[in-house]
C-alpha atoms as a PDB file:
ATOM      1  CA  UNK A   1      28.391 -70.295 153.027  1.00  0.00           C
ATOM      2  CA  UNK A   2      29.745 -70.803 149.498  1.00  0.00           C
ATOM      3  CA  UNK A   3      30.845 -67.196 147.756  1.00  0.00           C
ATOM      4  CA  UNK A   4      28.797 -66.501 144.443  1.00  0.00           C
ATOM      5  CA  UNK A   5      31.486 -65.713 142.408  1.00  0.00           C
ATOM      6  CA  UNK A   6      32.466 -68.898 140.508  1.00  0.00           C
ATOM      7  CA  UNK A   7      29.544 -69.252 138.967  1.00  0.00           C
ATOM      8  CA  UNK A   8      29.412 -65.912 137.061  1.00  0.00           C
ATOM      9  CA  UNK A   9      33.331 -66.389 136.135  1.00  0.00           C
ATOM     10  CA  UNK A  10      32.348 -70.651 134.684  1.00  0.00           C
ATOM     11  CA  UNK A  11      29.037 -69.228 132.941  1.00  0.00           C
ATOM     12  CA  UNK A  12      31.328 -66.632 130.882  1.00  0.00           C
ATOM     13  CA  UNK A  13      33.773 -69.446 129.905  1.00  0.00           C
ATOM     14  CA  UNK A  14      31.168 -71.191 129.153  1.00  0.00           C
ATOM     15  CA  UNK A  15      29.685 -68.421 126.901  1.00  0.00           C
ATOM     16  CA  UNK A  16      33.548 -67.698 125.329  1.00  0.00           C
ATOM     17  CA  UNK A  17      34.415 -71.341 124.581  1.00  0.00           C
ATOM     18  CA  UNK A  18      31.537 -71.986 121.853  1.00  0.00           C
ATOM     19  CA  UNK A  19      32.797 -68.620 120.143  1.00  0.00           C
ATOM     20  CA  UNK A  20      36.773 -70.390 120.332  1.00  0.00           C
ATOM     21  CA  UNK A  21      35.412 -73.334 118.638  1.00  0.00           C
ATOM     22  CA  UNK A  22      33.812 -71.597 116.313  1.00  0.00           C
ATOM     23  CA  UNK A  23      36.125 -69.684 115.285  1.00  0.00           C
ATOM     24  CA  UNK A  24      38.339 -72.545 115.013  1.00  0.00           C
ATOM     25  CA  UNK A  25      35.647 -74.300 112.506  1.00  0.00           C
ATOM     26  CA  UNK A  26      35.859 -71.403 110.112  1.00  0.00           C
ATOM     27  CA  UNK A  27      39.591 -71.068 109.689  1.00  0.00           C
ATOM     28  CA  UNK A  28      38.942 -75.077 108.455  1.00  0.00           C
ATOM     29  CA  UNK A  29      36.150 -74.054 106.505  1.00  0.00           C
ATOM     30  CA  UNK A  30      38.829 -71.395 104.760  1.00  0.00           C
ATOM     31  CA  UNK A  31      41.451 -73.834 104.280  1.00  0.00           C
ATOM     32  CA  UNK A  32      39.311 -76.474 102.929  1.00  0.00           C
ATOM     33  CA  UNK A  33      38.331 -73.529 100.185  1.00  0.00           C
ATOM     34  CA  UNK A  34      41.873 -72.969  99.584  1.00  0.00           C
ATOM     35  CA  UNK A  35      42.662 -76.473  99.443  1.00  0.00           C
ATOM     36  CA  UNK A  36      39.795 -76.704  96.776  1.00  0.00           C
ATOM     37  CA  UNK A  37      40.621 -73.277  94.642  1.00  0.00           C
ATOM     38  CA  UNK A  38      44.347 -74.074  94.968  1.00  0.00           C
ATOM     39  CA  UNK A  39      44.864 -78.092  95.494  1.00  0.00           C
ATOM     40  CA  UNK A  40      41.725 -80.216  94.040  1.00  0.00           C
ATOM     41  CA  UNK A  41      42.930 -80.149  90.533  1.00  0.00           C
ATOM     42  CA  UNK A  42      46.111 -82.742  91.649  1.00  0.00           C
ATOM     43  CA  UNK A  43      45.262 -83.532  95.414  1.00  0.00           C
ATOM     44  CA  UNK A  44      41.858 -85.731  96.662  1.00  0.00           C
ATOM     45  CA  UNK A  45      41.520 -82.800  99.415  1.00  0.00           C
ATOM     46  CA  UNK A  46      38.853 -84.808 101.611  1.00  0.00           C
ATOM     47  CA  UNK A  47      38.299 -87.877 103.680  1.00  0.00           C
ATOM     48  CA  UNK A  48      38.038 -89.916 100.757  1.00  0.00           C
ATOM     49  CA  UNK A  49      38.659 -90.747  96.952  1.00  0.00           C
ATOM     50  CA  UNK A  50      41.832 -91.152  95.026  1.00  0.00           C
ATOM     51  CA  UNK A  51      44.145 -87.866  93.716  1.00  0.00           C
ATOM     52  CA  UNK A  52      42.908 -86.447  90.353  1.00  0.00           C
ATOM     53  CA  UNK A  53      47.510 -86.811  89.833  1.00  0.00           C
ATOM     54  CA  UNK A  54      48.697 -90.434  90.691  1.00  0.00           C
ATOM     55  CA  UNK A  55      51.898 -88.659  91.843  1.00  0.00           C
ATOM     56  CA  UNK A  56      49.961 -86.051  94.401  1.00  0.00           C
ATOM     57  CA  UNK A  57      49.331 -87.268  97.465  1.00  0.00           C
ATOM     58  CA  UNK A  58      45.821 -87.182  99.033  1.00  0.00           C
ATOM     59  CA  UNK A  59      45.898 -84.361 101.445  1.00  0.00           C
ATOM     60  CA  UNK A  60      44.312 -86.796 104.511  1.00  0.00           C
ATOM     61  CA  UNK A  61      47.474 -88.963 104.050  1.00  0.00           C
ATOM     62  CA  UNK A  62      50.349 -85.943 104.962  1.00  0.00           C
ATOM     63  CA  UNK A  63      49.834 -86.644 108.222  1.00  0.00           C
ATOM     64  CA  UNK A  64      51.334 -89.956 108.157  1.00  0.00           C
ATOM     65  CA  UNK A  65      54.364 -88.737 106.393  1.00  0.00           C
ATOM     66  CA  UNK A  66      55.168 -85.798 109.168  1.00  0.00           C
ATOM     67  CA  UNK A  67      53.495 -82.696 111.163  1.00  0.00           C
ATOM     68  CA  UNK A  68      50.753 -80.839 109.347  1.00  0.00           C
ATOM     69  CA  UNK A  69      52.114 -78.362 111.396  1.00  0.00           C
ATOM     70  CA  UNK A  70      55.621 -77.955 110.473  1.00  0.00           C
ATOM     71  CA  UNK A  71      54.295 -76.934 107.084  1.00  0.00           C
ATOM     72  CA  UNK A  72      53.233 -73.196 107.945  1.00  0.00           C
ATOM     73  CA  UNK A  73      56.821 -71.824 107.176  1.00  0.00           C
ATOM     74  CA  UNK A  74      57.107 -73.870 103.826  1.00  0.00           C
ATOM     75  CA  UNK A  75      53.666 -72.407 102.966  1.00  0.00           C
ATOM     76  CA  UNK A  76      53.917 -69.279 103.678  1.00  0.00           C
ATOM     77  CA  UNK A  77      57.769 -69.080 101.901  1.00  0.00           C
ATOM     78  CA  UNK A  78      56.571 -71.024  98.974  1.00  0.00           C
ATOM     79  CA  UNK A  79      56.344 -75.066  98.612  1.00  0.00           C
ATOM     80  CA  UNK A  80      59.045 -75.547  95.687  1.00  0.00           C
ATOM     81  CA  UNK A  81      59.488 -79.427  96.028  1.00  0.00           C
ATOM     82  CA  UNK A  82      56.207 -81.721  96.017  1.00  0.00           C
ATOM     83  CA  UNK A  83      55.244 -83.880  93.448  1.00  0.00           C
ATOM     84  CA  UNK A  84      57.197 -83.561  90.081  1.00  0.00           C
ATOM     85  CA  UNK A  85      54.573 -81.303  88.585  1.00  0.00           C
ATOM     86  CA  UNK A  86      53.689 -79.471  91.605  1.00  0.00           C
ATOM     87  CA  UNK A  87      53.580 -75.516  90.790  1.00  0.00           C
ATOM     88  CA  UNK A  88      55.029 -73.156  92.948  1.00  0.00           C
ATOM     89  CA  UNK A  89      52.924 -71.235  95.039  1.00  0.00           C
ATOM     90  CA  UNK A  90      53.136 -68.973  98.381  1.00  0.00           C
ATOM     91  CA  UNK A  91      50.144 -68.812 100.773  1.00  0.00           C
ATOM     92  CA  UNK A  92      50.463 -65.577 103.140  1.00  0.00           C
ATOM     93  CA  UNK A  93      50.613 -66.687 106.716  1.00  0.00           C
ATOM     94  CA  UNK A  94      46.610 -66.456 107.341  1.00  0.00           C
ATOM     95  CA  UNK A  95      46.101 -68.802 104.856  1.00  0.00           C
ATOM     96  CA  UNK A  96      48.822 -71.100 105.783  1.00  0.00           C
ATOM     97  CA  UNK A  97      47.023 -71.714 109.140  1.00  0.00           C
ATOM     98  CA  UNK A  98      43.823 -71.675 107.905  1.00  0.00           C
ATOM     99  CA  UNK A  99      44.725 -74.755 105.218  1.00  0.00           C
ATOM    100  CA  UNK A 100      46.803 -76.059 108.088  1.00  0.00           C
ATOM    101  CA  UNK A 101      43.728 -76.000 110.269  1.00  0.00           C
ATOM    102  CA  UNK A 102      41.899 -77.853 107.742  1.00  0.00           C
ATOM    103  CA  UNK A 103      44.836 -80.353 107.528  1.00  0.00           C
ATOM    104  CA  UNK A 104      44.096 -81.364 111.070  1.00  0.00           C
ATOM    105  CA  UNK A 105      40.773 -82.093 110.595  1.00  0.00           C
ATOM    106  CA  UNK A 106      41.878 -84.445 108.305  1.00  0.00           C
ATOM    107  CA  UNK A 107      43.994 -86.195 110.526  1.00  0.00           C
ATOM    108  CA  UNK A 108      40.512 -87.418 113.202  1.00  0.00           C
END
């Protein structure tokens, strides 16, 4: 006879991993609201359309260039190179991730 006991230990990951996920989907959903409060006005910040600035590349194209994911330190220290006209600006390391996160949805 089988023991019980997997089944009550697979139905709570079962329960947990919907909560992961979502939690996952709203740190997008924050850094696609920082990407539009902070980005839109230069960047195209979604799956499609042209940059609002020639020069600023459409955020769903970084990808090809290198790692979303190597930009979290540059975020959160302050991107001073970009585009010619880019501002300066410092995102504190929530929100780094967060727009990061919403980078990578970018990239499917």
């Amino acid at each position: 006879m089988r023991r019980p006991i997997a089944l009550p230990i697979l139905a709570l990951g079962l329960i947990a991993l919907p909560a992961a996920a979502q939690a996952l989907d709203a740190r997008a959903q924050r850094g696609e609201t920082i990407a539009r409060t902070n980005c839109a006005r230069c960047h195209a910040i979604g799956r499609v359309g042209a940059s609002p600035l020639a020069e600023a590349p459409p955020f769903r194209e970084l990808h090809h260039r290198y790692p979303v994911t190597d930009l979290g330190e540059a975020l959160a220290e302050g991107i001073t190179t970009g585009h010619p006209s880019m501002p300066e600006f410092r995102l504190d390391p929530d929100q780094a991730q967060a727009l990061i996160a919403y980078l990578q949805t970018l990239e499917r």
